[in-house]
C-alpha atoms as a PDB file:
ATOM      1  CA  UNK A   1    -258.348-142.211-190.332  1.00  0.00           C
ATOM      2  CA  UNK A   2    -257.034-138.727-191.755  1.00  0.00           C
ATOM      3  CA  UNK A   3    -257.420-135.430-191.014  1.00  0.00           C
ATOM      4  CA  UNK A   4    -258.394-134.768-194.437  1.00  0.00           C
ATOM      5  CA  UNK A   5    -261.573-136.422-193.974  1.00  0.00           C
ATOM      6  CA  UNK A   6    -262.867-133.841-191.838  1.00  0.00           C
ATOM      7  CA  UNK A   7    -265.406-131.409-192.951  1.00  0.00           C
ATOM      8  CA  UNK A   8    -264.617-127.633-192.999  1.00  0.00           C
ATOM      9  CA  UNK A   9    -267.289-126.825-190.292  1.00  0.00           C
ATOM     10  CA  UNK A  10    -265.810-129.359-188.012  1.00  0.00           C
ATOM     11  CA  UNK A  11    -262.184-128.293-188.274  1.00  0.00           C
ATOM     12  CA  UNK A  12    -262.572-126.144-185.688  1.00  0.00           C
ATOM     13  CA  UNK A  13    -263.827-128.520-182.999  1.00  0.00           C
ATOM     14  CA  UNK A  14    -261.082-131.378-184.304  1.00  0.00           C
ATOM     15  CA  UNK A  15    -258.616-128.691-183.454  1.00  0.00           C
ATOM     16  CA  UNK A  16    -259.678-127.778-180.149  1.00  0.00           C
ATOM     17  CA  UNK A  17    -259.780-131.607-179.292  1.00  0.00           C
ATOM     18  CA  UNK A  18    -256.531-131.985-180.463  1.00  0.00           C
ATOM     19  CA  UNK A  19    -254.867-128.951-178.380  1.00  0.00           C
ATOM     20  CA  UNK A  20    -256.760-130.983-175.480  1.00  0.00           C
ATOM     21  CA  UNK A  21    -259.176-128.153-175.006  1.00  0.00           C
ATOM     22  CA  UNK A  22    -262.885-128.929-173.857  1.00  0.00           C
ATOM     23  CA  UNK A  23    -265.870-128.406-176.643  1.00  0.00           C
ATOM     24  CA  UNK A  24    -268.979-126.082-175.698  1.00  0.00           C
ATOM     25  CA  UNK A  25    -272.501-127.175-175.248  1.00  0.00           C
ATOM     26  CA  UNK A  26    -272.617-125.461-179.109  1.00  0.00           C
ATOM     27  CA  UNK A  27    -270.029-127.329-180.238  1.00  0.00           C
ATOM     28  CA  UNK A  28    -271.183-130.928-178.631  1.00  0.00           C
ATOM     29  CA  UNK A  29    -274.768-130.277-180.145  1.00  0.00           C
ATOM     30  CA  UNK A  30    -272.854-129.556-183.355  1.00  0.00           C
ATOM     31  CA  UNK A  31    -271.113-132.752-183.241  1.00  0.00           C
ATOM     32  CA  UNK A  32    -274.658-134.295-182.276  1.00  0.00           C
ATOM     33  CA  UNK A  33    -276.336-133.338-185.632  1.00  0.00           C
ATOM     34  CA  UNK A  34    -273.312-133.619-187.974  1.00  0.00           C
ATOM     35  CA  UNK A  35    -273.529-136.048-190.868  1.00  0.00           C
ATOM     36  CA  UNK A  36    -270.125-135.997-191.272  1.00  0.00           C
ATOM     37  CA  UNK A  37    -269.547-139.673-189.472  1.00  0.00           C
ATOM     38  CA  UNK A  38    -265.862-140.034-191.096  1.00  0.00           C
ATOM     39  CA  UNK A  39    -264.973-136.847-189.529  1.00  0.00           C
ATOM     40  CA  UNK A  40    -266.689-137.620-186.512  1.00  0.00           C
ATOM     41  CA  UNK A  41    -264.713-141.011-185.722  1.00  0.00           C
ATOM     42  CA  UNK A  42    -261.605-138.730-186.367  1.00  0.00           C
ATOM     43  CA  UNK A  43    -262.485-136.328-183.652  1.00  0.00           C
ATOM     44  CA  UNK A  44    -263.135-139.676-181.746  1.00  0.00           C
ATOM     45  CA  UNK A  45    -259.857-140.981-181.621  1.00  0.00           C
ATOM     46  CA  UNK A  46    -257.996-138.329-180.716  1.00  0.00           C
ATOM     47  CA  UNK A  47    -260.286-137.201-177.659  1.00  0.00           C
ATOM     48  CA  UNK A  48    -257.925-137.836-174.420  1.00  0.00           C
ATOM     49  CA  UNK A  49    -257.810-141.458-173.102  1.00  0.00           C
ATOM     50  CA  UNK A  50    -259.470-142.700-176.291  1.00  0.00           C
ATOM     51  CA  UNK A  51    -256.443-145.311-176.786  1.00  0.00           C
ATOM     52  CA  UNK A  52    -256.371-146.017-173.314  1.00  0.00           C
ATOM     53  CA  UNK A  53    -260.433-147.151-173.135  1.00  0.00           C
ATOM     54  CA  UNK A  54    -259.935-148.750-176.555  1.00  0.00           C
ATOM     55  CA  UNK A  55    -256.670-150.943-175.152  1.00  0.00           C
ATOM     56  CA  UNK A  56    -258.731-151.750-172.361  1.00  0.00           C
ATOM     57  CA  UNK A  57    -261.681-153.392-173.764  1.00  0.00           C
ATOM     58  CA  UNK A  58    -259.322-155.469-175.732  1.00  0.00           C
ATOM     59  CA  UNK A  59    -257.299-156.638-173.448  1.00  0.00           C
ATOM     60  CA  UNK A  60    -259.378-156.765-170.006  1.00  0.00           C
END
């Protein structure tokens, strides 16, 4: 997925995941009620060890 797909009010918090910095409780609860699910999975991947858990379940 792209970058592009994110939505303006969750730029922020994609690039403070991305830097490898931790969200606020603010931020997670803003996650929590987004309807931005494209953006969402974006932020998703790139959280740390994301490839690593995803690698794992398919290949146990």
């Amino acid at each position: 997925m792209s970058a592009k797909l994110i939505s303006p009010e969750l730029r922020p918090v994609y690039d403070k995941v991305l830097a490898g910095q931790r969200v606020t409780d603010d931020e997670a609860l803003q996650l929590y009620a987004t309807h931005d699910l494209n953006g969402l999975g974006v932020i998703a991947q790139h959280r740390p060890g994301a490839k690593e858990r995803q690698h794992r379940h398919l290949h146990p």
